[in-house]
Protein backbone atom coordinates (compact mmCIF):
# COMPACT_ATOMS: atom_id res chain seq x y z
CA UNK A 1 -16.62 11.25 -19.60
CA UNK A 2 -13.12 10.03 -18.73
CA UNK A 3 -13.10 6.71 -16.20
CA UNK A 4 -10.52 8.19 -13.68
CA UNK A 5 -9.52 6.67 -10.59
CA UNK A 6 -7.39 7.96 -7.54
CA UNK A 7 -5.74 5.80 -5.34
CA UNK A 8 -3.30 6.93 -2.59
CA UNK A 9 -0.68 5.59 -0.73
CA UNK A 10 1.60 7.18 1.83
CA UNK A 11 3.51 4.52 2.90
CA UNK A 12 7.38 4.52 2.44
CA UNK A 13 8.14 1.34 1.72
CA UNK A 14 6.45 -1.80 0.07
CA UNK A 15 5.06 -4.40 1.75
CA UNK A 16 1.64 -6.46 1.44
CA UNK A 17 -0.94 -3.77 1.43
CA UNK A 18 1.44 -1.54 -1.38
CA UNK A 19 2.20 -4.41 -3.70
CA UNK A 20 -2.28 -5.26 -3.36
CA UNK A 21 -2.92 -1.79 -4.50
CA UNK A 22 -0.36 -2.21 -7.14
CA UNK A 23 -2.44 -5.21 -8.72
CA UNK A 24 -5.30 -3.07 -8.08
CA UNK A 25 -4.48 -0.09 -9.99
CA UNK A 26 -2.92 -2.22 -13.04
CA UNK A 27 -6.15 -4.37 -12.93
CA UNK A 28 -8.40 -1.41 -13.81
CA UNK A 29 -6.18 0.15 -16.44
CA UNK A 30 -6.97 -3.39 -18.20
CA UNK A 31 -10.46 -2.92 -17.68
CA UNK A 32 -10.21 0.26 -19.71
CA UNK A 33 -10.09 2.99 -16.69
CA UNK A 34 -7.41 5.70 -16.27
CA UNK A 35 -5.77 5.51 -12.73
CA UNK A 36 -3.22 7.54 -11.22
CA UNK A 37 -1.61 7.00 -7.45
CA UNK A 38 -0.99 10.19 -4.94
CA UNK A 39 2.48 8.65 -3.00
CA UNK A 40 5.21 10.05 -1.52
CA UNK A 41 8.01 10.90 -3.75
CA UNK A 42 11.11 9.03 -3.74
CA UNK A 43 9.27 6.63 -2.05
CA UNK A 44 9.55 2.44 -2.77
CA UNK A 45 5.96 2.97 -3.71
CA UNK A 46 6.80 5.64 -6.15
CA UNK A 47 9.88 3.50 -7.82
CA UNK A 48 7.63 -0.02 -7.86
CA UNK A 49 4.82 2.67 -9.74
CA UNK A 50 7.12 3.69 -12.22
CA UNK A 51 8.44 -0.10 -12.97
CA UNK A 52 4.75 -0.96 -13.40
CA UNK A 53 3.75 2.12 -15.48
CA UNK A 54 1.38 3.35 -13.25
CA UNK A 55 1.30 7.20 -13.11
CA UNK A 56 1.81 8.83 -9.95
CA UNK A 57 1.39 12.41 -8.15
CA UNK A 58 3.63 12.98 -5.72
CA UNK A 59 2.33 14.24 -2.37
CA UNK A 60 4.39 13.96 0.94
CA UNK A 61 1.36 12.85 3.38
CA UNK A 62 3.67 13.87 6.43
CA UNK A 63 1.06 13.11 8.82
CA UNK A 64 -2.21 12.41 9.42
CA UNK A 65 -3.43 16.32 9.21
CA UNK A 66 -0.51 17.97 6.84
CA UNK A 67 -1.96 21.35 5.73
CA UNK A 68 0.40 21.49 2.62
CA UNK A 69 -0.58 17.85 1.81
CA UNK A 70 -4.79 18.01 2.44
CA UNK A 71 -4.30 21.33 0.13
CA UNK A 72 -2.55 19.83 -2.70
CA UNK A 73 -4.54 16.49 -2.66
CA UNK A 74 -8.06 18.79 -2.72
CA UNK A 75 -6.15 20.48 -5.71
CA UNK A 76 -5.39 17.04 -7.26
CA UNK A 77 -9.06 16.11 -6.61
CA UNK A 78 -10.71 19.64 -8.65
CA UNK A 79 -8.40 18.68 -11.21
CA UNK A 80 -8.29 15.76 -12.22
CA UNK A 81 -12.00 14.79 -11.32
CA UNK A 82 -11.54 10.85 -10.61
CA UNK A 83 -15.23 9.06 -10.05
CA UNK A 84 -14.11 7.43 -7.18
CA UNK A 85 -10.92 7.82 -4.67
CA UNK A 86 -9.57 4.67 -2.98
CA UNK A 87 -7.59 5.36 -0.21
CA UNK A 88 -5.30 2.76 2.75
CA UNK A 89 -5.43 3.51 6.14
CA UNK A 90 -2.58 5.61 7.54
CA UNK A 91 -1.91 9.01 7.06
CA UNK A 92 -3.37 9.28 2.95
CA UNK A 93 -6.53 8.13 4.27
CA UNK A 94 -7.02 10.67 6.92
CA UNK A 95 -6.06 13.48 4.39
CA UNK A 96 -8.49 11.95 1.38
CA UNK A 97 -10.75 12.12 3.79
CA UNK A 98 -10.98 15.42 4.51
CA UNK A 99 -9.40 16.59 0.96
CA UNK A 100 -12.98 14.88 -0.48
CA UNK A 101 -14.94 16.81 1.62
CA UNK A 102 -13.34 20.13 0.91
CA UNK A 103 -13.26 19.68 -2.74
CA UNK A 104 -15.92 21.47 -5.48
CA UNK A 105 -16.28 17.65 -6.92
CA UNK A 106 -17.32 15.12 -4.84
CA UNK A 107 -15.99 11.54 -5.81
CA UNK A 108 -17.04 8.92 -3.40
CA UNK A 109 -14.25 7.66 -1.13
CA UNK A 110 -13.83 4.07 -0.63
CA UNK A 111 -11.29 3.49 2.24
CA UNK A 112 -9.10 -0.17 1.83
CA UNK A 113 -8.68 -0.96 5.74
CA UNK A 114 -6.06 -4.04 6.16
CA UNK A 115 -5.42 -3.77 9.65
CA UNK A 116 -6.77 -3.23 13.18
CA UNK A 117 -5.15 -1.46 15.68
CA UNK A 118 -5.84 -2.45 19.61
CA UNK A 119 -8.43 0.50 19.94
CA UNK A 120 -10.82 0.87 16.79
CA UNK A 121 -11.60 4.48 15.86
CA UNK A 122 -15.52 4.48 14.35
CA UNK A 123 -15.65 7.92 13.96
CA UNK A 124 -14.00 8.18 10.87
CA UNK A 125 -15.81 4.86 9.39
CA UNK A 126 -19.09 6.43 10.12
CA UNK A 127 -18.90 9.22 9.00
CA UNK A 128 -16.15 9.96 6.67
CA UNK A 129 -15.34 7.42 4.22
CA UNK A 130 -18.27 6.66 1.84
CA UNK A 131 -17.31 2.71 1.96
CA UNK A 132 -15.02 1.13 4.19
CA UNK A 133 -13.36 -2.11 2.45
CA UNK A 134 -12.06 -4.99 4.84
CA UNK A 135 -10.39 -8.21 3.50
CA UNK A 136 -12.26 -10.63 6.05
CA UNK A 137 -15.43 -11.05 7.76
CA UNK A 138 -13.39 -11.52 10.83
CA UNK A 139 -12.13 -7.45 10.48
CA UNK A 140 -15.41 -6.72 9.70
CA UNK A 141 -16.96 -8.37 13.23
CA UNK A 142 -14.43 -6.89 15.35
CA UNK A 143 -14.75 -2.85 13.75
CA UNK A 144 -19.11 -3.76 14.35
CA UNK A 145 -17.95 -4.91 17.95
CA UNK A 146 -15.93 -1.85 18.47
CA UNK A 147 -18.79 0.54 17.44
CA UNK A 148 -18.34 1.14 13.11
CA UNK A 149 -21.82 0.74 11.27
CA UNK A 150 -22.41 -2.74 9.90
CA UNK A 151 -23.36 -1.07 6.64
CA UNK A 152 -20.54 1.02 6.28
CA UNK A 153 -18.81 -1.59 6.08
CA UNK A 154 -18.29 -4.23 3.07
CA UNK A 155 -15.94 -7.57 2.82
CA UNK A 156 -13.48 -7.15 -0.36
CA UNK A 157 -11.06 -10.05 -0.17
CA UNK A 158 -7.63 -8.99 -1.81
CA UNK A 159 -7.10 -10.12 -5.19
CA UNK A 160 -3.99 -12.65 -6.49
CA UNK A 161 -2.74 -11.96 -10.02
CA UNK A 162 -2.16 -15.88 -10.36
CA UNK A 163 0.05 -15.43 -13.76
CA UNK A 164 2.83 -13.03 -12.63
CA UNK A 165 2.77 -14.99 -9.14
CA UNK A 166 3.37 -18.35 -11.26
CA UNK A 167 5.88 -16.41 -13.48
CA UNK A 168 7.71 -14.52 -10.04
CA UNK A 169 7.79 -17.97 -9.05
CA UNK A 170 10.57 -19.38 -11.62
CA UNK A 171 12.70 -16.69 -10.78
CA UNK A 172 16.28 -17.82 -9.30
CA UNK A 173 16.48 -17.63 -5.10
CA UNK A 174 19.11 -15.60 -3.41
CA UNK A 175 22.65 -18.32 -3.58
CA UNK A 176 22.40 -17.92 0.05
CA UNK A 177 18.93 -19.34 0.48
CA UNK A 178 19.75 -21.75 -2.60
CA UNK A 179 22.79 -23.46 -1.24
CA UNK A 180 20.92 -24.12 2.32
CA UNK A 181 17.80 -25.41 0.71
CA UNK A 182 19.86 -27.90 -1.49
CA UNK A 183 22.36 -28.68 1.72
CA UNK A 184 19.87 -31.08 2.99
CA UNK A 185 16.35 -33.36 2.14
CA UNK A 186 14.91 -32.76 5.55
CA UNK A 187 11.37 -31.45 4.66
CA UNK A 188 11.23 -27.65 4.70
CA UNK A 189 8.74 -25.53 6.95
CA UNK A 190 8.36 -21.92 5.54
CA UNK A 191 6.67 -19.02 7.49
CA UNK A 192 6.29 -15.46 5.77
CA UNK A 193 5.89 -12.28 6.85
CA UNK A 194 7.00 -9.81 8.92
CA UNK A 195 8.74 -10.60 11.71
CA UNK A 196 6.63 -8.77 14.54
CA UNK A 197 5.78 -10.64 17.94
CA UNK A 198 2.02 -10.86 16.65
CA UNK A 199 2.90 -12.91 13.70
CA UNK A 200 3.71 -16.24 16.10
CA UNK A 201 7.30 -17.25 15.71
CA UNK A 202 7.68 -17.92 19.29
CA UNK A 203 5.10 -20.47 19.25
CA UNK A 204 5.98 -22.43 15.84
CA UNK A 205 10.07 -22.04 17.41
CA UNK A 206 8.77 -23.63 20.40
CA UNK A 207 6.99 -26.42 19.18
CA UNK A 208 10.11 -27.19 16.84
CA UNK A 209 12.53 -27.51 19.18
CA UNK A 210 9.93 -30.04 21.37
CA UNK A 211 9.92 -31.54 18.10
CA UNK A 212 14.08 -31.74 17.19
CA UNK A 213 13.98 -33.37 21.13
CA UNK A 214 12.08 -35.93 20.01
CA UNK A 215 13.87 -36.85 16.97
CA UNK A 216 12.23 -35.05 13.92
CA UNK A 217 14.06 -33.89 10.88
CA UNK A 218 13.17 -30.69 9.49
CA UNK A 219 14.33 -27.21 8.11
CA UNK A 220 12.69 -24.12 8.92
CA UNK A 221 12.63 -20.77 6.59
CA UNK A 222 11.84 -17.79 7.83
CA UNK A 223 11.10 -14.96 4.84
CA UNK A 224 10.70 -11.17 6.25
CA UNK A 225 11.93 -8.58 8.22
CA UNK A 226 10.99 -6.50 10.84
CA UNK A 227 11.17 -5.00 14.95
CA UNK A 228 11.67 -8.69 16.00
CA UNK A 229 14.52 -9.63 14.08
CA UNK A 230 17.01 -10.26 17.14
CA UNK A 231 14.22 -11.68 19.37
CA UNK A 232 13.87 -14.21 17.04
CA UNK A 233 18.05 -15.00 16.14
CA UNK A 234 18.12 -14.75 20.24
CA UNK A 235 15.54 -17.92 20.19
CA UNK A 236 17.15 -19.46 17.60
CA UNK A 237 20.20 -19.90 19.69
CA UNK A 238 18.19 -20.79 22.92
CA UNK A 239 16.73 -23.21 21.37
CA UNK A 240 19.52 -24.86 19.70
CA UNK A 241 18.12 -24.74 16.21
CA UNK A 242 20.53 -23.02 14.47
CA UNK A 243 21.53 -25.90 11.85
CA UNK A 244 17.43 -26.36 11.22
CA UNK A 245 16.31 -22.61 10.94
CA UNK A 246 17.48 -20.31 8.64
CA UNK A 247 16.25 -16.25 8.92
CA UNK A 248 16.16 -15.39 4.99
CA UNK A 249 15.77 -11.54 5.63
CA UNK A 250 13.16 -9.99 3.11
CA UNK A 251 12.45 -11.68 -0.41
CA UNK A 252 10.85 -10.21 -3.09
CA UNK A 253 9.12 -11.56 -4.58
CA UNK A 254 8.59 -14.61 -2.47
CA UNK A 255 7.15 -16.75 -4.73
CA UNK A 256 9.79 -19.21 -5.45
CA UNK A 257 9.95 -20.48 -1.72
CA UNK A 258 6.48 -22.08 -2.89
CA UNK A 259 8.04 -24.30 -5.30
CA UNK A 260 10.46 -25.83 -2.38
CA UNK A 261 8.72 -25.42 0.50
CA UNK A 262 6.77 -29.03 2.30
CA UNK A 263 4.47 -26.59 4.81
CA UNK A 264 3.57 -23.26 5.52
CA UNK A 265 2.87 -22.08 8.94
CA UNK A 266 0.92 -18.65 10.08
CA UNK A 267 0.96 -18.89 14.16
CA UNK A 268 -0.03 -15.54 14.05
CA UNK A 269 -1.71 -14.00 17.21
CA UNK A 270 -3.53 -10.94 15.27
CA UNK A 271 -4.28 -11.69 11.31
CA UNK A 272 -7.19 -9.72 9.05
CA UNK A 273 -6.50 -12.19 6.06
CA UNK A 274 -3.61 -13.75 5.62
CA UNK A 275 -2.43 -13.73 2.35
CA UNK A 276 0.70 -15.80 2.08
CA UNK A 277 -1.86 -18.95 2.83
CA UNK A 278 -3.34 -18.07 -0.48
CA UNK A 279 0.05 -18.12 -1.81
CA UNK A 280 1.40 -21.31 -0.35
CA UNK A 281 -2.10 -22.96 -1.41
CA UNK A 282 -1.91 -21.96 -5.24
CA UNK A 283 1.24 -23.80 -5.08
CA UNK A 284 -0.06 -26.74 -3.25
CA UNK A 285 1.94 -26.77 -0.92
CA UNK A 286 0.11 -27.69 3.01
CA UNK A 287 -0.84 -24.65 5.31
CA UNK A 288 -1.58 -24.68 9.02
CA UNK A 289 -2.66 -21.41 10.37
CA UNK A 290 -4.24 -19.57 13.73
CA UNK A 291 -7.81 -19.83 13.77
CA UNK A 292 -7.86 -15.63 14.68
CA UNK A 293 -8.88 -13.25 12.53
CA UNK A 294 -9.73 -13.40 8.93
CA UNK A 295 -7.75 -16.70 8.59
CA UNK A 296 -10.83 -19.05 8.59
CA UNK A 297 -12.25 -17.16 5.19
CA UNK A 298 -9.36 -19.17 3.50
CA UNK A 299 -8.75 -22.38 5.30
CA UNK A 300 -11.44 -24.76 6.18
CA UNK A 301 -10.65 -26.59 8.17
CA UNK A 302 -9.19 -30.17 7.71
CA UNK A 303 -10.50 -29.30 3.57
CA UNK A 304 -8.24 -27.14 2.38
CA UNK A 305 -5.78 -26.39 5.46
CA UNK A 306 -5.55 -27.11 9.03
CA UNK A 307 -6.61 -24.26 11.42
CA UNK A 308 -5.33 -24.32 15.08
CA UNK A 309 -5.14 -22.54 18.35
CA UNK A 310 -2.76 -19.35 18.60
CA UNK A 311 -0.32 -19.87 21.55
CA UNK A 312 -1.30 -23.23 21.98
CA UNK A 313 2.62 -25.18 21.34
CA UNK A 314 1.66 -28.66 21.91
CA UNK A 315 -1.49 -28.14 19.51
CA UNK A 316 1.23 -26.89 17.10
CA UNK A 317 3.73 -29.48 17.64
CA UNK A 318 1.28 -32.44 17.63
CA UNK A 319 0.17 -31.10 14.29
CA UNK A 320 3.40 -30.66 12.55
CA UNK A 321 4.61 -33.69 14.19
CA UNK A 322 1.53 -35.50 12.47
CA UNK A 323 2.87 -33.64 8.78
CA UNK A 324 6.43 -35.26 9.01
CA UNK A 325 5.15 -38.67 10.05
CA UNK A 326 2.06 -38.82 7.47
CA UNK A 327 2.40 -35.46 4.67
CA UNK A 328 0.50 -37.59 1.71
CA UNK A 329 -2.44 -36.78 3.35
CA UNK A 330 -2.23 -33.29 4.00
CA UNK A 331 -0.61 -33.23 0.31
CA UNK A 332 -3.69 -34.65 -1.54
CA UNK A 333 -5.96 -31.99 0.24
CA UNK A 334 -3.05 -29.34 -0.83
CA UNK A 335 -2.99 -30.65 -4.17
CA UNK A 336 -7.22 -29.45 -4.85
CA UNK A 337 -6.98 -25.66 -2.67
CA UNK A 338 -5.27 -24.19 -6.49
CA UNK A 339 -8.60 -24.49 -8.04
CA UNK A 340 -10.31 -23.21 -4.86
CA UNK A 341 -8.41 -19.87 -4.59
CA UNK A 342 -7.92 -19.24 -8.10
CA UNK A 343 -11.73 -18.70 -8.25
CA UNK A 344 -11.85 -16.78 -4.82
CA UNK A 345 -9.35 -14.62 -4.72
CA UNK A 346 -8.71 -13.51 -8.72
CA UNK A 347 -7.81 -9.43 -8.81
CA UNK A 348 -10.03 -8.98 -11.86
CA UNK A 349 -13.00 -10.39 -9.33
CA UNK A 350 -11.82 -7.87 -6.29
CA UNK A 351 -11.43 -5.13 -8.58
CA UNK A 352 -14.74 -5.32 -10.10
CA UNK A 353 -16.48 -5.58 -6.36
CA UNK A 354 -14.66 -2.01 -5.57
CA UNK A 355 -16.15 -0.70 -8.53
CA UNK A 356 -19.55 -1.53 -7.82
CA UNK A 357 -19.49 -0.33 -4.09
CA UNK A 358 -18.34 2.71 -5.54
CA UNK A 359 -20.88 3.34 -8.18
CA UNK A 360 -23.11 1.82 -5.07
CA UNK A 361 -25.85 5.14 -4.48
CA UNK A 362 -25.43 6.44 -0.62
CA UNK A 363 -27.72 5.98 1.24
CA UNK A 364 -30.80 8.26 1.55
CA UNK A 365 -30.77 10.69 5.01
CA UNK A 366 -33.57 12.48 6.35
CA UNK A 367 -32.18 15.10 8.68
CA UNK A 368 -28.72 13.01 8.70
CA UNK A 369 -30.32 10.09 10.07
CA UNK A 370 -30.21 6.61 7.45
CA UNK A 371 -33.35 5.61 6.66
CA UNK A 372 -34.25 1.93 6.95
């Protein structure tokens, strides 16, 4: 019998969820199994799967209930027979989801969820994904605390493919972002991601410009895009930091900020995982970070990173404040978190947990009620 596997994807563009299922899909074709991704056509998805060489059935996944698209995917699915489907929340997931139980064959569905909305739907947890995959145990409290079945539910952290992110990283930086970095040898302050008011930029522009007042040097890079672009420039401006920030716009790969950045900051408000942190720390470079979400299942605290209060500016001031005067201590921890998340967070390791929930028998019913 032929090891197929289905993933979908009906996002548009690429960001970190796409480029996760990427490393996915080419980490099981090395472990011998035949994959193939359902994505919208003409899609940055679609081009990044072709560059990759991963084959891909194009589906339009217009919304969440597209007749044309649940038809064709059930098609896909008595076709091609794949053992297991893996599907992202969003619009793919909702139509795998019913495509699986429409279909002749029944693969199990394993549903990737990466993010939580402000209201938590259980319905479809419960009852129509097989396995639901979150990255932290933080995601996985809050969807128990907003009604989803502990059991249902299993902690997958993303995987890192550590050699292409060490080979992504020698690659040369926009000249724009070049010639700033080498304008100056005030330490530089990175933040990634995108640029959306939970991911904390207010706070960390706050405490910087308490922190210019007072006579600190520093540079600060911001990598991504997003809704808050012009919020942010506005604040720049406000603030008076426009010689010490810099808005880099999107970078891909980031990688090669690593190799010149001092710190790495994730104020974020709202954060399942967090996976620039594992970036930064494969790099050693120093990470603070909100302790929210699923940020604590990669820092500990004062060990491998410092965690601190979202919101809180003069925590996040005193902090970085404490970096510029004294960084060769928070550069020796740094220097031991590569070890640390190379063993945590390897794809091969992630891969081969998705595998085994999916093999994983269901449990038995009596009357549709779980046994115990």
């Amino acid at each position: 019998m032929r090891k197929r596997i289905l993933y979908t994807e009906s996002s548009k563009h690429v960001g970190g969820q796409e480029l996760q299922a990427m490393m996915q899909l080419h980490a099981l074709q090395h472990l011998g199994f035949e994959v193939l991704l359902a994505c919208r056509p003409e899609s940055e998805v679609a081009t990044l799967a072709a560059e990759k060489h991963i084959p891909i059935y194009p589906i339009t996944f217009r919304n969440s209930y597209h007749f044309p698209s649940l038809w064709r995917f059930r098609q896909l699915i008595n076709e091609y027979h794949p053992l297991f489907v893996v599907s992202h929340s969003g619009h793919d997931a909702n139509i795998a989801e019913l495509a699986t139980k429409l279909a002749w064959s029944k693969p199990t569905l394993v549903r990737q969820k990466t993010y939580l909305t402000s209201r938590i739907k259980p319905f479809s947890t419960n009852y129509l994904a097989d396995q639901v995959v979150v990255p932290s145990s933080g995601m996985k409290r809050a969807m128990v605390a907003g009604g989803c079945r502990d059991e249902k539910i299993e902690v997958v952290a993303p995987g890192f493919d550590f050699a292409t992110l060490h080979a992504q990283s020698e690659r040369p930086l926009p000249v724009s972002v070049q010639c700033w970095l080498e304008a100056s040898t005030s330490p530089v302050i990175v933040q990634v991601g995108m640029l959306r008011g939970e991911k904390g930029h207010d706070t960390a522009l706050a405490a910087l410009a308490a922190l210019k007042q007072s006579g600190h040097a520093f540079r600060y890079l911001i990598v991504g895009d997003g809704p808050e672009y012009k919020v942010i420039n506005t604040m720049i401006a406000r603030y008076g930091l426009q010689d010490n920030v810099m808005m880099a716009g999107k970078l891909f790969p980031a990688a090669a900020v690593y190799r010149h950045a001092d710190l790495v900051l994730m104020p974020s408000r709202n954060e399942s995982f967090g996976m620039a942190l594992v970036e930064a720390m494969y790099f050693g470079v120093p990470v603070m970070a909100s302790d929210v979400g699923g940020i604590p299942d990669v820092i500990r605290h004062q060990e491998n990173g410092v965690l601190l209060p979202c919101d809180d500016v003069a925590a996040w001031q005193n902090a970085i404040a404490d970096f510029l005067v004294h960084p060769e201590s928070y550069r020796q921890r740094a220097s031991h978190a590569c070890d640390d998340v190379v063993l945590r967070y390897s794809i091969d390791a992630c891969v081969k947990k998705i595998i085994a929930l999916a093999y994983k028998e269901p449990t038995p019913t009596v009357a549709g009620v779980a046994t115990p």
